[in-house]
Protein backbone atom coordinates (compact mmCIF):
# COMPACT_ATOMS: atom_id res chain seq x y z
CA UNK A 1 3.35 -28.48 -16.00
CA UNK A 2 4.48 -26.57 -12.31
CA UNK A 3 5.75 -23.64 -12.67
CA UNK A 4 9.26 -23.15 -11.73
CA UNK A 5 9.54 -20.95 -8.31
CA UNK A 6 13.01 -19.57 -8.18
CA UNK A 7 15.21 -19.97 -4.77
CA UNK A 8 15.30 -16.83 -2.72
CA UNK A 9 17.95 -15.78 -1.24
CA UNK A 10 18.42 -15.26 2.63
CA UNK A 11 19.35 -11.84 2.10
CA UNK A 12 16.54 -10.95 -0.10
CA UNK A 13 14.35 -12.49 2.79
CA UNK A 14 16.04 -10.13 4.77
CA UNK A 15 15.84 -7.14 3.17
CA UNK A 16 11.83 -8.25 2.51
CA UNK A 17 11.19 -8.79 6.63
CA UNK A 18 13.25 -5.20 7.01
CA UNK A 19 10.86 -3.87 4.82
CA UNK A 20 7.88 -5.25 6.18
CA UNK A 21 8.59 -4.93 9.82
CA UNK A 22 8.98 -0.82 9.47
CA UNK A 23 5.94 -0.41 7.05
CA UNK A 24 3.79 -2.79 9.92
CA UNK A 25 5.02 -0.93 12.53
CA UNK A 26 4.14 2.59 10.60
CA UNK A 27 0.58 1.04 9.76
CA UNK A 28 0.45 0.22 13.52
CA UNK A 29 1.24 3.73 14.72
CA UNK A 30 -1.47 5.51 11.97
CA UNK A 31 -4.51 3.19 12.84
CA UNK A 32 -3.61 3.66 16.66
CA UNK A 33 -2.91 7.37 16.48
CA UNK A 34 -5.29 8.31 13.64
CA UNK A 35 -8.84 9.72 13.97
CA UNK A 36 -11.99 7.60 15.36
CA UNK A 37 -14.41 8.49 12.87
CA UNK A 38 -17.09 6.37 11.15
CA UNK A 39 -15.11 7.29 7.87
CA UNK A 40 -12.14 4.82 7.91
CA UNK A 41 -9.33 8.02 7.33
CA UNK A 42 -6.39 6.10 8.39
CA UNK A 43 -6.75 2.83 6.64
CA UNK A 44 -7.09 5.23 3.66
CA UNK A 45 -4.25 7.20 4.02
CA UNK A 46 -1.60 4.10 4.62
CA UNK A 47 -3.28 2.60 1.51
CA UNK A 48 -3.01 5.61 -0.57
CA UNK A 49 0.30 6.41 0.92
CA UNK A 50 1.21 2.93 -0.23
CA UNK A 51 0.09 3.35 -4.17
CA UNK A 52 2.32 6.42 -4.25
CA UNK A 53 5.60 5.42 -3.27
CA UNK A 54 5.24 2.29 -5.58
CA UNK A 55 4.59 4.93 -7.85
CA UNK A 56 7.85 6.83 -7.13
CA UNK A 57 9.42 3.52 -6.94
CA UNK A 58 8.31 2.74 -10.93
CA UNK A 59 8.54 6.11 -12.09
CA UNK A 60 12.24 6.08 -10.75
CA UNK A 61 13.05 2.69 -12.08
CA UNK A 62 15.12 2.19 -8.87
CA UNK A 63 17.56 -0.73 -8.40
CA UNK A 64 15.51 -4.32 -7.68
CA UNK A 65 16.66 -4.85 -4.20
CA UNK A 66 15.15 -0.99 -3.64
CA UNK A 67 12.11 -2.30 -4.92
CA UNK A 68 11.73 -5.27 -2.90
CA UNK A 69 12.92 -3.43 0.47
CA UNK A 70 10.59 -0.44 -0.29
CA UNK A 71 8.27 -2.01 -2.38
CA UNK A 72 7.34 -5.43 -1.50
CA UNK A 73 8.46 -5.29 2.47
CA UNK A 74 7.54 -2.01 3.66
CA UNK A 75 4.66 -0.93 1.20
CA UNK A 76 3.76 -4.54 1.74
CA UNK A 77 3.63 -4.30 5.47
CA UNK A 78 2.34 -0.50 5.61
CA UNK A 79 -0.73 -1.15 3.08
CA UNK A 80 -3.81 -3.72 4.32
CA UNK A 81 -6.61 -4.78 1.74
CA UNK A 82 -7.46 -6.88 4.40
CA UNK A 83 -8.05 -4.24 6.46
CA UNK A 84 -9.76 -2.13 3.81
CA UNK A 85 -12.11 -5.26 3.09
CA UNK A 86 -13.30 -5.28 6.70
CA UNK A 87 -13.77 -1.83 6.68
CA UNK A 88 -15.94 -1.59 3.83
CA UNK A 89 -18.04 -4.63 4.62
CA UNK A 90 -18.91 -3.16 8.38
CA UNK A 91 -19.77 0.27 6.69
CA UNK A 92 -22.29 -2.00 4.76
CA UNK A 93 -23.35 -3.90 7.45
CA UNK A 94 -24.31 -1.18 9.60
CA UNK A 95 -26.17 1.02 6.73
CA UNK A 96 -23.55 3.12 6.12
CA UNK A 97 -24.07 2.22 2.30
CA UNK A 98 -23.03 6.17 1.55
CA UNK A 99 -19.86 5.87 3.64
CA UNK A 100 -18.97 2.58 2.20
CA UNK A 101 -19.05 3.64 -1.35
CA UNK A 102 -17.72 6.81 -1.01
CA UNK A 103 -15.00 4.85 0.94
CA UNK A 104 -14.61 2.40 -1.62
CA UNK A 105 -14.71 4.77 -4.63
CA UNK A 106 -11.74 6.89 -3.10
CA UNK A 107 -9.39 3.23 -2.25
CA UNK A 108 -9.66 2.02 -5.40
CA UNK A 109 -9.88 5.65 -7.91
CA UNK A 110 -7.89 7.24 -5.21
CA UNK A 111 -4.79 4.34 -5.55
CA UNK A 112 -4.67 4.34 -8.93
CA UNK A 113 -4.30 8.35 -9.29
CA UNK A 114 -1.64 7.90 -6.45
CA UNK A 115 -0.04 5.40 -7.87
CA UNK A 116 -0.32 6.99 -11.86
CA UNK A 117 0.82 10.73 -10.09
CA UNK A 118 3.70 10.06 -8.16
CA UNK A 119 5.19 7.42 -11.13
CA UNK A 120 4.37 10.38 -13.76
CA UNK A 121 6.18 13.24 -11.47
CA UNK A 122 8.64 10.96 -10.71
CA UNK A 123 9.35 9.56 -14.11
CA UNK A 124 13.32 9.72 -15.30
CA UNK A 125 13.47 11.60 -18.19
CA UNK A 126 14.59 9.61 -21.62
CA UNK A 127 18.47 10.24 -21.94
């Protein structure tokens, strides 16, 4: 049976393309302006940067329109697995097998204690 995929409104678009435009454009200026290292820092950071405001975004249970301005456009925008995937594989490629795993251990352990921090400090407290 197909699964029912509910209308979206052109405001909701909106607020998504907002979103995504200012966290592309901030991805943009970090991966220009960042470091050249063989260590990919600033694909890193934006991803890491990404995990915790979804965090803060959870942990403050903050209004669904919040969430998909913040959350799905400009997390969505700032944040590139793509990006980390090509990273990682040319690490690999050119025998930087230390680099890549050490690069790969601190995306994926590093996103989820981002993401589990910032949701934690940020939690509302039960009323």
């Amino acid at each position: 049976m197909p699964r029912h995929i509910p209308r979206v409104s052109p405001a909701v678009t909106g607020l998504i393309a907002m979103g995504g435009a200012v966290g592309a454009g901030t991805r943009w200026a970090a991966l220009t302006l960042g470091p050249s290292t063989t260590f990919p820092w600033s694909v890193l950071l934006v991803n890491l940067a990404g995990c915790a405001i979804l965090g803060v975004l959870v942990g403050r249970g903050v209004h669904h329109n919040a969430r998909l301005l913040i959350g799905t456009g400009f997390c969505g925008g700032l944040t590139t697995f793509s990006t980390f995937t090509v990273e990682a594989a040319q690490l690999m490629r050119t025998d930087h097998l230390g680099i890549a795993a050490a690069y790969l251990a601190a995306s994926v352990v590093g996103g989820l204690v981002c993401f589990d921090r910032a949701r934690a400090l940020t939690a509302e407290a039960p009323t």
